[in-house]
PDB file of N, CA and C in Angstrom:
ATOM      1  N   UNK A   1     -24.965 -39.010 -55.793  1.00  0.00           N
ATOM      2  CA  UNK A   1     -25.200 -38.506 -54.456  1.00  0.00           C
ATOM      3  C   UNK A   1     -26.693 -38.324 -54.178  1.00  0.00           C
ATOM      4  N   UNK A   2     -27.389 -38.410 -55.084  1.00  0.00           N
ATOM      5  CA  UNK A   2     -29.134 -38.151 -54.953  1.00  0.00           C
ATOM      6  C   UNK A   2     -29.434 -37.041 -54.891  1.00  0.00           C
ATOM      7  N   UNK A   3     -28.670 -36.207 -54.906  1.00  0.00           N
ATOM      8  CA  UNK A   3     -29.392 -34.432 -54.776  1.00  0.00           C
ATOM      9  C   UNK A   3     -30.361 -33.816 -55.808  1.00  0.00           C
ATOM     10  N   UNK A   4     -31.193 -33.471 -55.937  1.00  0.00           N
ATOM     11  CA  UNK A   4     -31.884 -32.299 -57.013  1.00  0.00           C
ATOM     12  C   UNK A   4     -31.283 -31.288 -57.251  1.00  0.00           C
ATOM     13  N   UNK A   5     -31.263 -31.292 -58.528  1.00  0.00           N
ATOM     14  CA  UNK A   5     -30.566 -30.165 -58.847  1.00  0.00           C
ATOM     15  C   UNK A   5     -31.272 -28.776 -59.202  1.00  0.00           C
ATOM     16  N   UNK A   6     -31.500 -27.768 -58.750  1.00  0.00           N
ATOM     17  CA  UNK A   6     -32.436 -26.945 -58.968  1.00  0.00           C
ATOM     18  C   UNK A   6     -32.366 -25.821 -60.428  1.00  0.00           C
ATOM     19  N   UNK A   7     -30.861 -25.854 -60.756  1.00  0.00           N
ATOM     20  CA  UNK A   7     -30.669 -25.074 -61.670  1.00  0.00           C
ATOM     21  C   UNK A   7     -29.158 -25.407 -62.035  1.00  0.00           C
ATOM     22  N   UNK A   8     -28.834 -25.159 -63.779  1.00  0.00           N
ATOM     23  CA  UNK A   8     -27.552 -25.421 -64.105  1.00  0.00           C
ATOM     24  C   UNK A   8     -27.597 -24.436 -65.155  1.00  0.00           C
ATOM     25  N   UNK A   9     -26.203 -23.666 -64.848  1.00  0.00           N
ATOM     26  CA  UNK A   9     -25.842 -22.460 -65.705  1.00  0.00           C
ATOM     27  C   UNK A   9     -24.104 -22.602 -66.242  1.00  0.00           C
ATOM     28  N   UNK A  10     -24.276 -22.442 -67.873  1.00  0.00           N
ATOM     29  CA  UNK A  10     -23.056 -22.938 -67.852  1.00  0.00           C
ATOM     30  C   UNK A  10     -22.333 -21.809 -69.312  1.00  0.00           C
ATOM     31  N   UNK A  11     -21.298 -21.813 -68.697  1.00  0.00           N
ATOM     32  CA  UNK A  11     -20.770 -20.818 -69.794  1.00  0.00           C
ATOM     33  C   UNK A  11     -19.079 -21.868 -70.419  1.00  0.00           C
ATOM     34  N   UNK A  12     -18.447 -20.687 -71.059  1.00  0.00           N
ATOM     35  CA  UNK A  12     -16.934 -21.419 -71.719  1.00  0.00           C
ATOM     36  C   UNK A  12     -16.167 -22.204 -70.919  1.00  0.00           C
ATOM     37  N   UNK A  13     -16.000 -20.812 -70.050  1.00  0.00           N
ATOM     38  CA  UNK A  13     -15.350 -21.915 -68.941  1.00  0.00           C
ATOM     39  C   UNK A  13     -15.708 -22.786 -67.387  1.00  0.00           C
ATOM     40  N   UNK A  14     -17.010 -22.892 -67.523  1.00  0.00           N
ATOM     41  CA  UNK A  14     -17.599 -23.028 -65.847  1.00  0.00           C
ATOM     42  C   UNK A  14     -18.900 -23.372 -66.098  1.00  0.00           C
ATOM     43  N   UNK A  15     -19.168 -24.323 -65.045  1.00  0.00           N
ATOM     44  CA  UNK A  15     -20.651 -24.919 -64.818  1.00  0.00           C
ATOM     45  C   UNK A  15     -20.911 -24.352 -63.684  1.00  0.00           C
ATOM     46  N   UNK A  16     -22.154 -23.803 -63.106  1.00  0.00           N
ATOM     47  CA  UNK A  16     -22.635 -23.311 -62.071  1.00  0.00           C
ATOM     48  C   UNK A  16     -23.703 -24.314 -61.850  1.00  0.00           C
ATOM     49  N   UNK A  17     -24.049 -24.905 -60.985  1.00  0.00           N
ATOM     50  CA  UNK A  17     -25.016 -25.748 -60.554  1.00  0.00           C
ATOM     51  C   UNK A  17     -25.588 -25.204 -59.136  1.00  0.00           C
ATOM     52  N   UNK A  18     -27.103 -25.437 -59.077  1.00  0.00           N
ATOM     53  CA  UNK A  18     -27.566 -25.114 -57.577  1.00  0.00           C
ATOM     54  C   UNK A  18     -28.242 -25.949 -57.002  1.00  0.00           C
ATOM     55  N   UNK A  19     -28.706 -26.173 -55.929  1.00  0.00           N
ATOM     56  CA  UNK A  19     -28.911 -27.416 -55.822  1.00  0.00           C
ATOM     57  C   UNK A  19     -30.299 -27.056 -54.863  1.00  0.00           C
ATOM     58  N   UNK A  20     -31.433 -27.518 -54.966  1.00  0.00           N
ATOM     59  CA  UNK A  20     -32.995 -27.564 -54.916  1.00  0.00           C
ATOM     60  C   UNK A  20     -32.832 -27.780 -53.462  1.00  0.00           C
ATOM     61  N   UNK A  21     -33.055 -26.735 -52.152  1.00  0.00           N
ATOM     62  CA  UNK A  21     -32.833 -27.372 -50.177  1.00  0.00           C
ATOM     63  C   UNK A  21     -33.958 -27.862 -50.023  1.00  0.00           C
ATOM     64  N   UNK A  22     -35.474 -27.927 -50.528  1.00  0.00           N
ATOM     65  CA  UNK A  22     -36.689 -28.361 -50.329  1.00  0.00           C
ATOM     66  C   UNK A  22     -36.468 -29.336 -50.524  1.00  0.00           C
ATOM     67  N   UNK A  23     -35.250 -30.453 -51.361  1.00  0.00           N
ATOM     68  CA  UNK A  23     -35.480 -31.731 -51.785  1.00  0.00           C
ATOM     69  C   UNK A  23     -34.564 -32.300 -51.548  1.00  0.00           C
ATOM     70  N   UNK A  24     -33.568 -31.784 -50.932  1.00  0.00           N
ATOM     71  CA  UNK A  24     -31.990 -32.044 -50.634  1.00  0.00           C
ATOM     72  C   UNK A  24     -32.003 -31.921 -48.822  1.00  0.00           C
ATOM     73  N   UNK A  25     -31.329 -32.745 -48.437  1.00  0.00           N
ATOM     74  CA  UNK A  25     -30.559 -32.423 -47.150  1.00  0.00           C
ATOM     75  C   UNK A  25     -28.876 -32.168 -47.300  1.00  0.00           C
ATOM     76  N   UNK A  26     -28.974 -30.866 -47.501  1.00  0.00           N
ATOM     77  CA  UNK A  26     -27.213 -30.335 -47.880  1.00  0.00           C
ATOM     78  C   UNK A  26     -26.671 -29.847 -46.784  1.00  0.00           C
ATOM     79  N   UNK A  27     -26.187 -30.822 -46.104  1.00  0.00           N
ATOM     80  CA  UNK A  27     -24.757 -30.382 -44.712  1.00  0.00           C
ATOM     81  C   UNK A  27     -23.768 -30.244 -45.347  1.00  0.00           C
ATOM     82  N   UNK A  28     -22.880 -29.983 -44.506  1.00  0.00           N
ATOM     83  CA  UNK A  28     -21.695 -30.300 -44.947  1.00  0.00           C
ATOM     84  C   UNK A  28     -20.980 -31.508 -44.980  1.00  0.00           C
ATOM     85  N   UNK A  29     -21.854 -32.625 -44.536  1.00  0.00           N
ATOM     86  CA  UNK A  29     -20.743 -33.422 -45.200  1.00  0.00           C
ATOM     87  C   UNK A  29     -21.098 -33.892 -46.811  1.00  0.00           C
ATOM     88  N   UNK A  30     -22.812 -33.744 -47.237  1.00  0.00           N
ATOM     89  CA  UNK A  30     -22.641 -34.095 -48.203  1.00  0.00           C
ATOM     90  C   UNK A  30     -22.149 -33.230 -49.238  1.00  0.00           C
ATOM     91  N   UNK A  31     -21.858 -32.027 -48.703  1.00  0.00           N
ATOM     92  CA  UNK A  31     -20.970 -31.366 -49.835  1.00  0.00           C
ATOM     93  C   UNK A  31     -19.662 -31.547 -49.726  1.00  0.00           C
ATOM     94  N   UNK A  32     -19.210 -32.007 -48.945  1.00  0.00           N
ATOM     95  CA  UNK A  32     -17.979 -32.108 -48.529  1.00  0.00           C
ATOM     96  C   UNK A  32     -17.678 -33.413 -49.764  1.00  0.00           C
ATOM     97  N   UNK A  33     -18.400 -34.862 -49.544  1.00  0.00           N
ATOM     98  CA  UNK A  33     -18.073 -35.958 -50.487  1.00  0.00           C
ATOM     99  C   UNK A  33     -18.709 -35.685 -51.876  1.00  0.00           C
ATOM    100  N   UNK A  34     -19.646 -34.855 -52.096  1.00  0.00           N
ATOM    101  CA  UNK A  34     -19.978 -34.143 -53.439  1.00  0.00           C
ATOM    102  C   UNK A  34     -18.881 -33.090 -54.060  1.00  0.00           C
ATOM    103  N   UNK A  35     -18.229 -32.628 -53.261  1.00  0.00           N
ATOM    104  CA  UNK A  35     -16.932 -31.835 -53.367  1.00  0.00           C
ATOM    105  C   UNK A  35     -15.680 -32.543 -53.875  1.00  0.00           C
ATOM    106  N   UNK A  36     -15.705 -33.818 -53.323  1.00  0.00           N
ATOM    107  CA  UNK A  36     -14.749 -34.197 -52.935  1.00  0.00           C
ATOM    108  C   UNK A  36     -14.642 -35.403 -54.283  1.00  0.00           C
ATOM    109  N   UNK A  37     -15.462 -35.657 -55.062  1.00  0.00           N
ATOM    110  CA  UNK A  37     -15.699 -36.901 -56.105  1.00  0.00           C
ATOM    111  C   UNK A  37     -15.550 -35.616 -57.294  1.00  0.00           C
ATOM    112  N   UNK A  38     -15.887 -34.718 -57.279  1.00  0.00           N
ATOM    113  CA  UNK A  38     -16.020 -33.674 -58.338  1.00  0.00           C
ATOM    114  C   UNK A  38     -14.823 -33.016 -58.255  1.00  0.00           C
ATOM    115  N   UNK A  39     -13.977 -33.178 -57.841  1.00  0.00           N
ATOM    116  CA  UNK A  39     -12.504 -32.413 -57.561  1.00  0.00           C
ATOM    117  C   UNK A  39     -11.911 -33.571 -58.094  1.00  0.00           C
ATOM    118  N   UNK A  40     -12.083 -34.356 -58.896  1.00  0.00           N
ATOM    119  CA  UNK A  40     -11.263 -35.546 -59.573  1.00  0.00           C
ATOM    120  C   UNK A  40     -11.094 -35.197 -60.726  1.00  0.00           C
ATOM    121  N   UNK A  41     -12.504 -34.502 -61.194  1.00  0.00           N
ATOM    122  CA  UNK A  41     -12.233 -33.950 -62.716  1.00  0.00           C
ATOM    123  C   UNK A  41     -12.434 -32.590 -62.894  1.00  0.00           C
ATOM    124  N   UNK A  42     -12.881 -31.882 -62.442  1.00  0.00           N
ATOM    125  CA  UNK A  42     -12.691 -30.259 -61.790  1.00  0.00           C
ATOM    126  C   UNK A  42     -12.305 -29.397 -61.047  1.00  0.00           C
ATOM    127  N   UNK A  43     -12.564 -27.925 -60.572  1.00  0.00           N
ATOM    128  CA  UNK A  43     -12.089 -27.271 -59.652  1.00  0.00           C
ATOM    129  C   UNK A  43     -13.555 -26.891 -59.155  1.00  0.00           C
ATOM    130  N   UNK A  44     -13.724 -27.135 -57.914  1.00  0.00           N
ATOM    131  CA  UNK A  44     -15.097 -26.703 -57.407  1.00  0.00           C
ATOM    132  C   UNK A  44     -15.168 -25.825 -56.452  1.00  0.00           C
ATOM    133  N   UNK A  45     -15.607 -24.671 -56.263  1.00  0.00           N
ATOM    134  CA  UNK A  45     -15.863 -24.079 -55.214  1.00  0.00           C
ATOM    135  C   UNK A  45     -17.497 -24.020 -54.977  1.00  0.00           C
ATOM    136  N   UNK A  46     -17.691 -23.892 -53.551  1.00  0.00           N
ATOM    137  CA  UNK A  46     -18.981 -24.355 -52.791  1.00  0.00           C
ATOM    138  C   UNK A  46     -19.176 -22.556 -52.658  1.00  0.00           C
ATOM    139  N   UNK A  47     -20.425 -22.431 -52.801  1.00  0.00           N
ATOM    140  CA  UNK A  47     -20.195 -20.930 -52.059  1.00  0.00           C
ATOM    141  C   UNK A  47     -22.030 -20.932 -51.204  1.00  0.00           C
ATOM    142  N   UNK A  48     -21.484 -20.903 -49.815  1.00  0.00           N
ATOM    143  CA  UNK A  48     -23.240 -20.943 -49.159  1.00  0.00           C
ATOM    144  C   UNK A  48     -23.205 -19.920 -47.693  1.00  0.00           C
ATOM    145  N   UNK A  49     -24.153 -19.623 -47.039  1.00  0.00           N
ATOM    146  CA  UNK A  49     -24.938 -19.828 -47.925  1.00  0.00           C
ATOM    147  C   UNK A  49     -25.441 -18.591 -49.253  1.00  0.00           C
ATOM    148  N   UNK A  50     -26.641 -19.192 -49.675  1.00  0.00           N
ATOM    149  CA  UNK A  50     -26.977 -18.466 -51.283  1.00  0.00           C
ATOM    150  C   UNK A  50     -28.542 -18.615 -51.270  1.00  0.00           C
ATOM    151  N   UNK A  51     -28.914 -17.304 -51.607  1.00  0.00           N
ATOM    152  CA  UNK A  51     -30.461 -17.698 -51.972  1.00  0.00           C
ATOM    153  C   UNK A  51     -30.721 -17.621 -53.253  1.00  0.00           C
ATOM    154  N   UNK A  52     -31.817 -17.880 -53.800  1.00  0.00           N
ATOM    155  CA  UNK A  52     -32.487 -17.719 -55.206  1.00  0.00           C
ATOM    156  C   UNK A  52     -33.652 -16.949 -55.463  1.00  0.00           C
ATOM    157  N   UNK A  53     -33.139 -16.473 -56.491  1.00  0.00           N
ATOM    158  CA  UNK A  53     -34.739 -14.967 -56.690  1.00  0.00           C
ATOM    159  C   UNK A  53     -35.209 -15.510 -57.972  1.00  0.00           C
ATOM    160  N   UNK A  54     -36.285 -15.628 -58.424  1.00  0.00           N
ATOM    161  CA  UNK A  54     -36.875 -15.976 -59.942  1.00  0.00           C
ATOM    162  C   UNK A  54     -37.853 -14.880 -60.062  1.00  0.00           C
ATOM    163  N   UNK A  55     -37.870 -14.521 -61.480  1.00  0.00           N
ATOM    164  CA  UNK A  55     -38.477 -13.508 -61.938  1.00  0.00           C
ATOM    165  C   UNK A  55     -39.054 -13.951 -62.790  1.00  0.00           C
ATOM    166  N   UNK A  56     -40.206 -14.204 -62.580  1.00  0.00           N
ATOM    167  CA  UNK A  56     -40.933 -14.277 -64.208  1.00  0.00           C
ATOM    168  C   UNK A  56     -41.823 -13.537 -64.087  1.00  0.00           C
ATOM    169  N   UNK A  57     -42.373 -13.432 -65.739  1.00  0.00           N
ATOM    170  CA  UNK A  57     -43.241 -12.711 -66.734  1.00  0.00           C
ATOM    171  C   UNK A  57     -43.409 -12.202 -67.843  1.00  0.00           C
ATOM    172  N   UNK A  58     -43.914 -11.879 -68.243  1.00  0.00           N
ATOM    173  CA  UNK A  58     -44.383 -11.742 -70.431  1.00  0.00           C
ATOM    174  C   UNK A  58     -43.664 -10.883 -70.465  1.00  0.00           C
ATOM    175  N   UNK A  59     -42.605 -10.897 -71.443  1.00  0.00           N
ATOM    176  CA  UNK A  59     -41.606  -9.936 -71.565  1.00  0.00           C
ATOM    177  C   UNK A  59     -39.880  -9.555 -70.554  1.00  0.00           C
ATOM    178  N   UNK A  60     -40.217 -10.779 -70.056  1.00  0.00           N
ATOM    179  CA  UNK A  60     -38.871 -10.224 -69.216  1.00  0.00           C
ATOM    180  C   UNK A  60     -37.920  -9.886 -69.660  1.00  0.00           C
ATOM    181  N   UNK A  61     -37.232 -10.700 -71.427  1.00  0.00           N
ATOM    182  CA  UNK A  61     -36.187 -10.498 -71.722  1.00  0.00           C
ATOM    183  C   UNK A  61     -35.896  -9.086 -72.360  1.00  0.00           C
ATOM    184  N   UNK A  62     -36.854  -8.735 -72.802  1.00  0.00           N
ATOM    185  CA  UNK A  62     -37.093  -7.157 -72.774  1.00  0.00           C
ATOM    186  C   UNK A  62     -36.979  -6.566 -71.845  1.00  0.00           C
ATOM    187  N   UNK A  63     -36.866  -6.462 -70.649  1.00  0.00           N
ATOM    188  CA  UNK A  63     -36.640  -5.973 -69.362  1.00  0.00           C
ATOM    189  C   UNK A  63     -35.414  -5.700 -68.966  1.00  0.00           C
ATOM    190  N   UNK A  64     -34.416  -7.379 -69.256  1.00  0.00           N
ATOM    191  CA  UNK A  64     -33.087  -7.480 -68.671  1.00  0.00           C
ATOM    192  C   UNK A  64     -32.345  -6.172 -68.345  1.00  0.00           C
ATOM    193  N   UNK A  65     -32.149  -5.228 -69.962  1.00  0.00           N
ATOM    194  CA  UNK A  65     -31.625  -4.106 -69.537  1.00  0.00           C
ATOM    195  C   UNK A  65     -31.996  -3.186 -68.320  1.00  0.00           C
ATOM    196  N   UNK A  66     -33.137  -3.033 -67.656  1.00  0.00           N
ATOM    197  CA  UNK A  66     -33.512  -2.106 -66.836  1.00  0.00           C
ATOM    198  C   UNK A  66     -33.643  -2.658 -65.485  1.00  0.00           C
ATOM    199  N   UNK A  67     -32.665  -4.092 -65.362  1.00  0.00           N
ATOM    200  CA  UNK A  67     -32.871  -4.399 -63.971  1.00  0.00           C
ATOM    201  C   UNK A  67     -31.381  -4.058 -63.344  1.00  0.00           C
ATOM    202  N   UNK A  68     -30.889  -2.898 -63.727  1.00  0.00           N
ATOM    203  CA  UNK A  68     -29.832  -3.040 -63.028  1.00  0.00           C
ATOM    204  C   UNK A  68     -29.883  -2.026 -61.914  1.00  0.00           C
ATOM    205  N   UNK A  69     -30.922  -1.537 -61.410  1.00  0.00           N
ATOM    206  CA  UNK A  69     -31.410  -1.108 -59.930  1.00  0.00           C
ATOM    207  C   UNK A  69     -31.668  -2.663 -59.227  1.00  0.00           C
ATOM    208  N   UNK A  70     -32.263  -3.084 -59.733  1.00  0.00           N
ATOM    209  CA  UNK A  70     -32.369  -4.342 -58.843  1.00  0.00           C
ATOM    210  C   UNK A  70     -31.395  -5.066 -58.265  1.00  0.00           C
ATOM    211  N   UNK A  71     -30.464  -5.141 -59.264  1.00  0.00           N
ATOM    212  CA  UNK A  71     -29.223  -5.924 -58.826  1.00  0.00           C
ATOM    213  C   UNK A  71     -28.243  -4.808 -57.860  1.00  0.00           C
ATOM    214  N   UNK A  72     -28.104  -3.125 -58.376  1.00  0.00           N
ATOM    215  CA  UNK A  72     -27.462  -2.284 -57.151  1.00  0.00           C
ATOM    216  C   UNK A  72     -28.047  -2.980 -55.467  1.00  0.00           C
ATOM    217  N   UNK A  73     -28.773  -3.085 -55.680  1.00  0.00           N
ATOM    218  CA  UNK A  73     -30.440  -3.281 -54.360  1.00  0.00           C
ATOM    219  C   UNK A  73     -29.212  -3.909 -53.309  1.00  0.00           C
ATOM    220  N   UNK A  74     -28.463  -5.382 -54.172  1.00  0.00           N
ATOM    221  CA  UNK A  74     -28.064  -5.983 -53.322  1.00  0.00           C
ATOM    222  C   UNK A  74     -26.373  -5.656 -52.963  1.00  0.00           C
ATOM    223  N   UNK A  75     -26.381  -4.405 -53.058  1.00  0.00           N
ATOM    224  CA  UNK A  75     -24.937  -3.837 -52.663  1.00  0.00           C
ATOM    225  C   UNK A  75     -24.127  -4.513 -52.836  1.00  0.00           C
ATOM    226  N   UNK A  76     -23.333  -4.926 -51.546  1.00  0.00           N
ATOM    227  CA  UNK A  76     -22.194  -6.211 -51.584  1.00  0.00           C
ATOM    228  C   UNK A  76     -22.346  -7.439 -51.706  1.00  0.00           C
ATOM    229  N   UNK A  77     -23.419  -7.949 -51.583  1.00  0.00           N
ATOM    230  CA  UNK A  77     -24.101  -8.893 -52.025  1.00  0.00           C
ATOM    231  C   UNK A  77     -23.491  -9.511 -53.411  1.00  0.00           C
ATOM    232  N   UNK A  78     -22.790 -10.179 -53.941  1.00  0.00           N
ATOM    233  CA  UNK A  78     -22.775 -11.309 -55.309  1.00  0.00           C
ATOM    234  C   UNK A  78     -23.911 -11.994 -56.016  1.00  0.00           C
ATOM    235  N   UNK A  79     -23.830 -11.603 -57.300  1.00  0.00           N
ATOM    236  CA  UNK A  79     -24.570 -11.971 -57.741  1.00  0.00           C
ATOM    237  C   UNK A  79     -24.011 -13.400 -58.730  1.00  0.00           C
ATOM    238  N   UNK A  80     -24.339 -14.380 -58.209  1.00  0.00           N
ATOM    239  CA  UNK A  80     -23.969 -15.340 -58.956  1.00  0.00           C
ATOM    240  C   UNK A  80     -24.114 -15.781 -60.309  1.00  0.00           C
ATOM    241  N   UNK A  81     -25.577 -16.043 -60.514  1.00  0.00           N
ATOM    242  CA  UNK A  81     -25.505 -16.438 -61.889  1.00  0.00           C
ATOM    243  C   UNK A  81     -27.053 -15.429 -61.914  1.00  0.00           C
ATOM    244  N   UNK A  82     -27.094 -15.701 -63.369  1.00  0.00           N
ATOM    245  CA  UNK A  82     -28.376 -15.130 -64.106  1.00  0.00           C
ATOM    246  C   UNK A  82     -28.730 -15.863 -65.407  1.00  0.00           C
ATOM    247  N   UNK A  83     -30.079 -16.304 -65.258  1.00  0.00           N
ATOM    248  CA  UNK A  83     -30.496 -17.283 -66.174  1.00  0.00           C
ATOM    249  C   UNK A  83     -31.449 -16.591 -67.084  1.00  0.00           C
ATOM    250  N   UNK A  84     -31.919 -16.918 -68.099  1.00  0.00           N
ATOM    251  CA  UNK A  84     -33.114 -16.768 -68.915  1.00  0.00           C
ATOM    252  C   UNK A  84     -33.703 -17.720 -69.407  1.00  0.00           C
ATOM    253  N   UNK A  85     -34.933 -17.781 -69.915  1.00  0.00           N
ATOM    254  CA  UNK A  85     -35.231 -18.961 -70.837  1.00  0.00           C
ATOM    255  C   UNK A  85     -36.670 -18.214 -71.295  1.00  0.00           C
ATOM    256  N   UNK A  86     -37.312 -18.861 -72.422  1.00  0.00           N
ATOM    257  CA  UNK A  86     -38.104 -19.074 -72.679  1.00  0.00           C
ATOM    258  C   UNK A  86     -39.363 -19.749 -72.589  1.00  0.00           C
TER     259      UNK A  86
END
């Protein structure tokens, strides 16, 4: 489909993928036939819209524990995925 993919998070049972809007033109229809080719061998749900927050800095993973004011912040808000790296 040509999209960028901006981020992929994946656990036991589930791939989370996000997809880069600076480099993408994502309507609905191309999620609709990106939906629709990926529902051959999966279960996909679309969920939009969605923004992205990145946090970096020296030590973050030391941090993780004490961001959970941050994440209250966004009340009802879902928090989708959460990444780390090195």
């Amino acid at each position: 489909h040509g999209l960028s993919v901006d981020l992929i998070g994946s656990a036991e049972t589930n791939v989370t993928v996000s997809l880069d809007p600076s480099e993408n033109l994502v309507n609905t229809d191309v999620l609709s036939a990106l939906s629709a080719d990926l529902s051959q061998i999966c279960k996909v749900k679309v969920i939009v819209p969605c923004a992205a927050i990145t946090l970096v800095g020296r030590g973050m993973r030391s941090l993780l524990h004490k961001l959970s004011d941050v994440w209250a912040t966004f009340g009802r808000e879902r928090v989708h995925m959460i990444s780390q790296s090195s």
